[in-house]
PDB file of N, CA and C in Angstrom:
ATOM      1  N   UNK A   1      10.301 -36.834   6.770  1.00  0.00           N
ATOM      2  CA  UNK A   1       9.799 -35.733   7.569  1.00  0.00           C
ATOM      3  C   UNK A   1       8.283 -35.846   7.656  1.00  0.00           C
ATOM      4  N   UNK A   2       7.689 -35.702   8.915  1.00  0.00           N
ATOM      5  CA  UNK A   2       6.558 -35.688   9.064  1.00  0.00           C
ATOM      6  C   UNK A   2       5.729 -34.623   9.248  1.00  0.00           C
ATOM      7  N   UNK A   3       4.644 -33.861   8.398  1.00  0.00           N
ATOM      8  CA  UNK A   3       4.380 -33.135   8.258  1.00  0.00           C
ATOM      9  C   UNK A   3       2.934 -33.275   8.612  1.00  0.00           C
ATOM     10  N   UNK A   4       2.362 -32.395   9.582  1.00  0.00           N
ATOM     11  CA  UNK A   4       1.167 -31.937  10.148  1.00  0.00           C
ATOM     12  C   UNK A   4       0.563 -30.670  10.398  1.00  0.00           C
ATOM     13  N   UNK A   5      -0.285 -30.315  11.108  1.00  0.00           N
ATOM     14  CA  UNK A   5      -1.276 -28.779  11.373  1.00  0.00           C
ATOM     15  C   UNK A   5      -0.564 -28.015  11.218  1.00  0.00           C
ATOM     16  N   UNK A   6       0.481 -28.701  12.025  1.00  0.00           N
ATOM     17  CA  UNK A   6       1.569 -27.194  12.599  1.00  0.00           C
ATOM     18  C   UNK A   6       2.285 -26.846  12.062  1.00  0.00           C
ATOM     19  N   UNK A   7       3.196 -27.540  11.172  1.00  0.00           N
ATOM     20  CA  UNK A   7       3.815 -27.440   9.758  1.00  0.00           C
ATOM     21  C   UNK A   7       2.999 -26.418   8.608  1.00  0.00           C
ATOM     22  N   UNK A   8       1.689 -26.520   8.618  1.00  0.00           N
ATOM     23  CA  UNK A   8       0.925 -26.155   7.465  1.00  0.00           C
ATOM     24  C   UNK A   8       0.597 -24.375   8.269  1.00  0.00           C
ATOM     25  N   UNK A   9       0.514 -24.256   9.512  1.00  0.00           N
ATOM     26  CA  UNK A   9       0.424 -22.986  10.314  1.00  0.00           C
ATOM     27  C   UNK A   9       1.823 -22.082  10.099  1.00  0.00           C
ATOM     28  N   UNK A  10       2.703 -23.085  10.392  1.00  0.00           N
ATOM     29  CA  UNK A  10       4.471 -22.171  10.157  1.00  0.00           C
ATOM     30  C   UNK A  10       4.400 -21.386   8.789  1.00  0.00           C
ATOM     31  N   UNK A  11       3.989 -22.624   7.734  1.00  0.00           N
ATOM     32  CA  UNK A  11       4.588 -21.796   7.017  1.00  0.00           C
ATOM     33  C   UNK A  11       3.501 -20.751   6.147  1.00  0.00           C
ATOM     34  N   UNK A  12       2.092 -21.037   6.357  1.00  0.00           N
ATOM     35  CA  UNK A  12       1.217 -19.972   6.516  1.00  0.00           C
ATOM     36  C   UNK A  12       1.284 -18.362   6.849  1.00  0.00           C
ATOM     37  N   UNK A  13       2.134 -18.941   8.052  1.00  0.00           N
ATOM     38  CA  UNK A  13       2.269 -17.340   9.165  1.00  0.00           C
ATOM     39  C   UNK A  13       3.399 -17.026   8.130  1.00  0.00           C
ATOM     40  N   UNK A  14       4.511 -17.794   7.887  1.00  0.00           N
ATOM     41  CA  UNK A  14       5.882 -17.406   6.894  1.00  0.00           C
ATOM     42  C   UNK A  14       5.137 -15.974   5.673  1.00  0.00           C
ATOM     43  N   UNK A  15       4.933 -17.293   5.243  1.00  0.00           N
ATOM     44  CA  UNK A  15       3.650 -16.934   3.621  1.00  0.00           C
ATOM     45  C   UNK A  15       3.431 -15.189   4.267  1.00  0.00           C
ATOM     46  N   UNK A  16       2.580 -15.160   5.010  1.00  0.00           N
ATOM     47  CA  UNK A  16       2.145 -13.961   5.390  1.00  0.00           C
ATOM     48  C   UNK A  16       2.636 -12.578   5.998  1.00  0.00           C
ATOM     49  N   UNK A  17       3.631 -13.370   6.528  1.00  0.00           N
ATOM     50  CA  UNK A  17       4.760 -12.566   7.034  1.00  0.00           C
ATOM     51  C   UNK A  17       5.728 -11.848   5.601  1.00  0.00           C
ATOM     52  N   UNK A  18       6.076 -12.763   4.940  1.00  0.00           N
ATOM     53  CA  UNK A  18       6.728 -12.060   3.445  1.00  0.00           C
ATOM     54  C   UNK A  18       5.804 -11.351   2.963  1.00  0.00           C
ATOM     55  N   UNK A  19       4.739 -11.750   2.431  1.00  0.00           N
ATOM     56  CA  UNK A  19       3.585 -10.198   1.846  1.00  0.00           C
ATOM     57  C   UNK A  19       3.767  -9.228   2.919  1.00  0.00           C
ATOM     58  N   UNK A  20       3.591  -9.392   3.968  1.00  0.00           N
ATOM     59  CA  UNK A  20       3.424  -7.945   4.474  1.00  0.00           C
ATOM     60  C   UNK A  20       4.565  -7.337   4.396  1.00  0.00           C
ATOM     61  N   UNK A  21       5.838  -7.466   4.510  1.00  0.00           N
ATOM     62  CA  UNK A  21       7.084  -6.888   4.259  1.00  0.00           C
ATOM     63  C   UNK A  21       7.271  -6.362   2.780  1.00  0.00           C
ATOM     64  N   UNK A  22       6.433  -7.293   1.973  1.00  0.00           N
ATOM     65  CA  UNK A  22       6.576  -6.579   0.485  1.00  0.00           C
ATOM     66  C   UNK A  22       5.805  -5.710  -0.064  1.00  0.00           C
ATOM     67  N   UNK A  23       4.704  -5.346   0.558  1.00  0.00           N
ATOM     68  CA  UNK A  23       3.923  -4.311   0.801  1.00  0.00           C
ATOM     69  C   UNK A  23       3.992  -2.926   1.415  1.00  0.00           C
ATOM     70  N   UNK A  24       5.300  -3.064   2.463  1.00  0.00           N
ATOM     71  CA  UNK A  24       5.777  -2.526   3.387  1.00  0.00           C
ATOM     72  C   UNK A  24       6.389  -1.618   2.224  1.00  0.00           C
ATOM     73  N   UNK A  25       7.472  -2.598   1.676  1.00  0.00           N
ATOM     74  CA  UNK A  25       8.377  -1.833   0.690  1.00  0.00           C
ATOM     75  C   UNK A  25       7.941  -1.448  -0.350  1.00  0.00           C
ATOM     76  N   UNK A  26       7.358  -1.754  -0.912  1.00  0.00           N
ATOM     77  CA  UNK A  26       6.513  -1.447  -2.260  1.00  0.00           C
ATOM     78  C   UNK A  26       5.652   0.157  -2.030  1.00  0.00           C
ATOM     79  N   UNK A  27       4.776   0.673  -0.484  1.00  0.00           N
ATOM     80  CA  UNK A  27       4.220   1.520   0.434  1.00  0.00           C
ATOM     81  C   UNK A  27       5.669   2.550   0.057  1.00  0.00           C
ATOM     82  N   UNK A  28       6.585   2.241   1.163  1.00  0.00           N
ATOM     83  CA  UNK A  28       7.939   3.093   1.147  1.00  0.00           C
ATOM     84  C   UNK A  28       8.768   3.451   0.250  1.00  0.00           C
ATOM     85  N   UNK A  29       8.718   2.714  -0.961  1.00  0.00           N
ATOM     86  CA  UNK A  29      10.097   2.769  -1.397  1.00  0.00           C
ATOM     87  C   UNK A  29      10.005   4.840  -2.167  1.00  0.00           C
ATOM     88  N   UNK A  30      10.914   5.130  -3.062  1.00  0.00           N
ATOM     89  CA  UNK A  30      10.933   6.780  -2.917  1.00  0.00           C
ATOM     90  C   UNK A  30      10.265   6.712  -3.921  1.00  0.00           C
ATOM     91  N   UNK A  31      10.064   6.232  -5.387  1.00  0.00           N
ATOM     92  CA  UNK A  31       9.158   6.926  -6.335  1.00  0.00           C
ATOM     93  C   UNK A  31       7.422   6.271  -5.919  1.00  0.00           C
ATOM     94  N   UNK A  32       7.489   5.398  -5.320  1.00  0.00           N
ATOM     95  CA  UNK A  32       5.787   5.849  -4.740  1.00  0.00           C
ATOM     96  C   UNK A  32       4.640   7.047  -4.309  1.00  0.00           C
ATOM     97  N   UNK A  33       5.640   7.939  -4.024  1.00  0.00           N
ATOM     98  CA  UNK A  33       4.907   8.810  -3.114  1.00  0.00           C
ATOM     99  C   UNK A  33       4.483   9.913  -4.476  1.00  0.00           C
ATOM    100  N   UNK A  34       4.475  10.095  -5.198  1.00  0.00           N
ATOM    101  CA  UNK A  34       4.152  10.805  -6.267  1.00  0.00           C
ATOM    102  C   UNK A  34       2.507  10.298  -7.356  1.00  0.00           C
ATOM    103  N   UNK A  35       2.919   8.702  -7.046  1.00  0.00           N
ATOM    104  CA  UNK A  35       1.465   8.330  -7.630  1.00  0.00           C
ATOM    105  C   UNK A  35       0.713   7.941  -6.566  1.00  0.00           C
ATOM    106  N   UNK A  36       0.962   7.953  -5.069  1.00  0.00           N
ATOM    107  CA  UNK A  36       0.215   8.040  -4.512  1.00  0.00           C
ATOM    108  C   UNK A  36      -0.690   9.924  -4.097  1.00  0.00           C
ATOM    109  N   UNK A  37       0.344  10.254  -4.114  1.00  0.00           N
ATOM    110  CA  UNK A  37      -0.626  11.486  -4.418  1.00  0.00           C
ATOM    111  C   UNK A  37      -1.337  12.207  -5.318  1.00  0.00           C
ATOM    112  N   UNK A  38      -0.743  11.578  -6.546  1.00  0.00           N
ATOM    113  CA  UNK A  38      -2.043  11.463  -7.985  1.00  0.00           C
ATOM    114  C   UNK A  38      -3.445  11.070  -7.567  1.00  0.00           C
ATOM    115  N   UNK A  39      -2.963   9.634  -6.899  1.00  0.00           N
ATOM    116  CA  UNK A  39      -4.006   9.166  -6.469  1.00  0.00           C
ATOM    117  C   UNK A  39      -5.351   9.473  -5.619  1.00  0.00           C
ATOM    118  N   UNK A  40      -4.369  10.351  -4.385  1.00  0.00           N
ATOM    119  CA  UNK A  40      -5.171  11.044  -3.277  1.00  0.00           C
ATOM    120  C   UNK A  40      -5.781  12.041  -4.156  1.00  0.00           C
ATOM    121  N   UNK A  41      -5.780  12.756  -5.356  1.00  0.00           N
ATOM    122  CA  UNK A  41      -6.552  13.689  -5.671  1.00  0.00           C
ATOM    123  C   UNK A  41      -7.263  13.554  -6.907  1.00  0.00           C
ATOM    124  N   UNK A  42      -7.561  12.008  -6.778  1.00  0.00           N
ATOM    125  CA  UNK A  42      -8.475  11.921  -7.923  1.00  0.00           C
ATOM    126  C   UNK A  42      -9.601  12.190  -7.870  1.00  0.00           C
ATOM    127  N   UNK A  43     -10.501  12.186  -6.192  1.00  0.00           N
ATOM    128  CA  UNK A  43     -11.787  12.909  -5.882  1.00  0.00           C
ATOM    129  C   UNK A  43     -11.761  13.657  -6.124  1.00  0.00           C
ATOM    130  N   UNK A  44     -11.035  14.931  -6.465  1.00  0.00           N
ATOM    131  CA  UNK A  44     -11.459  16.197  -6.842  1.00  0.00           C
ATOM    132  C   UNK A  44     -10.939  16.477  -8.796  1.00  0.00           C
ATOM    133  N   UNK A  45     -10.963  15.281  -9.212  1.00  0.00           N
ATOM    134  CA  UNK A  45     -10.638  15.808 -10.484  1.00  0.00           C
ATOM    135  C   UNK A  45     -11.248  16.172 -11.089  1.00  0.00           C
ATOM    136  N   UNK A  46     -13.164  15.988 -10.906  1.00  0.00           N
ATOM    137  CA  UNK A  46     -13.740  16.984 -11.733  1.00  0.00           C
ATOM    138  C   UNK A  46     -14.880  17.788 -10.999  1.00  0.00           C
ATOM    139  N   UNK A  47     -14.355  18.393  -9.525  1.00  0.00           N
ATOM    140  CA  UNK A  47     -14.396  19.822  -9.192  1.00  0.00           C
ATOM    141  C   UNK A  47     -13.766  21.028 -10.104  1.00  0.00           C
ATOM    142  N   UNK A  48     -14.289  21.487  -9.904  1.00  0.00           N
ATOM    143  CA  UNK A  48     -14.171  22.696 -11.067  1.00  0.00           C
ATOM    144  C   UNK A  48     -12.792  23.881 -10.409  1.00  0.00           C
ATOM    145  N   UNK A  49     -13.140  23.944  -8.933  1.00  0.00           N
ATOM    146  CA  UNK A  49     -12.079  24.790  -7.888  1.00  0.00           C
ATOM    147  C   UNK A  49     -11.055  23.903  -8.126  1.00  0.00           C
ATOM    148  N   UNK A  50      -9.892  24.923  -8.069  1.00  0.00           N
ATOM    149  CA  UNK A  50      -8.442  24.500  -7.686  1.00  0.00           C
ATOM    150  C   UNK A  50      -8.082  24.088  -6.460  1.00  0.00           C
ATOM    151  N   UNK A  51      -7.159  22.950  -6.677  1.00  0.00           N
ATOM    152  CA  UNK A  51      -7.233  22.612  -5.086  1.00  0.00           C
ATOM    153  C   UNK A  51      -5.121  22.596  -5.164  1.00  0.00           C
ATOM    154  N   UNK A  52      -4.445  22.747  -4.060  1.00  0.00           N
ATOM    155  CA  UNK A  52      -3.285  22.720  -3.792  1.00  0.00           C
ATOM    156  C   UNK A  52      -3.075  21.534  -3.493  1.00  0.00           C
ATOM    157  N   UNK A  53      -1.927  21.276  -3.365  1.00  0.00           N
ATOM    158  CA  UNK A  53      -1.114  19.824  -3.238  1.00  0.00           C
ATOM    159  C   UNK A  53      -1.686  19.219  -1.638  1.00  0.00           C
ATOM    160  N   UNK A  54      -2.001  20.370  -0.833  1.00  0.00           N
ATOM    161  CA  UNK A  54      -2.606  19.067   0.103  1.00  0.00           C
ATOM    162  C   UNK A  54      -3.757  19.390   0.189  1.00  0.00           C
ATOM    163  N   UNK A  55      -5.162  19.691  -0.704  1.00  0.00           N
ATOM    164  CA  UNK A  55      -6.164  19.047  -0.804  1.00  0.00           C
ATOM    165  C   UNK A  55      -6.919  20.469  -0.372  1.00  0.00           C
ATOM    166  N   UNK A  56      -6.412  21.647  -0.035  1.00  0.00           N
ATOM    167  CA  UNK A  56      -6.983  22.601   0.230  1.00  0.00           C
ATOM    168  C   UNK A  56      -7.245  24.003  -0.796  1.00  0.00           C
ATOM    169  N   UNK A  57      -8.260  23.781  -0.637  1.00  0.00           N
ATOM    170  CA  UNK A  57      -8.849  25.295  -2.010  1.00  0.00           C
ATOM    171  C   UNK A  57      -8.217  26.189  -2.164  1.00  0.00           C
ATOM    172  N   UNK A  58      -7.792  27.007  -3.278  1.00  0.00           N
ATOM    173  CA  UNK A  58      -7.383  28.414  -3.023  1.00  0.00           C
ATOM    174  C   UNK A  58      -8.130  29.610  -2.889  1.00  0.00           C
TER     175      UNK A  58
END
């Protein structure tokens, strides 16, 4: 088999194509969404005000 540019481009784009799908899922899957919203409110962890689950003062 002879292997050139274009060979080394296929499976590049491949390569790249699988990370993004596993990122995809890793993003989606159901217990993510809980440390991502840990996450989203780590700017306000040492405000002193209470803030509610979506980011708004009481």
């Amino acid at each position: 088999m002879d292997y050139d540019i274009n060979t080394l481009r296929i499976a590049v784009t491949v390569a790249g194509f699988v990370c993004f799908i596993a990122i995809v899922i890793m993003a989606w899957r159901p217990g993510a969404q809980r440390a991502y919203q840990e996450a989203a409110m780590l700017p306000f962890a040492d405000d002193e005000r209470p803030y509610s689950a979506t980011g708004e003062s009481k």
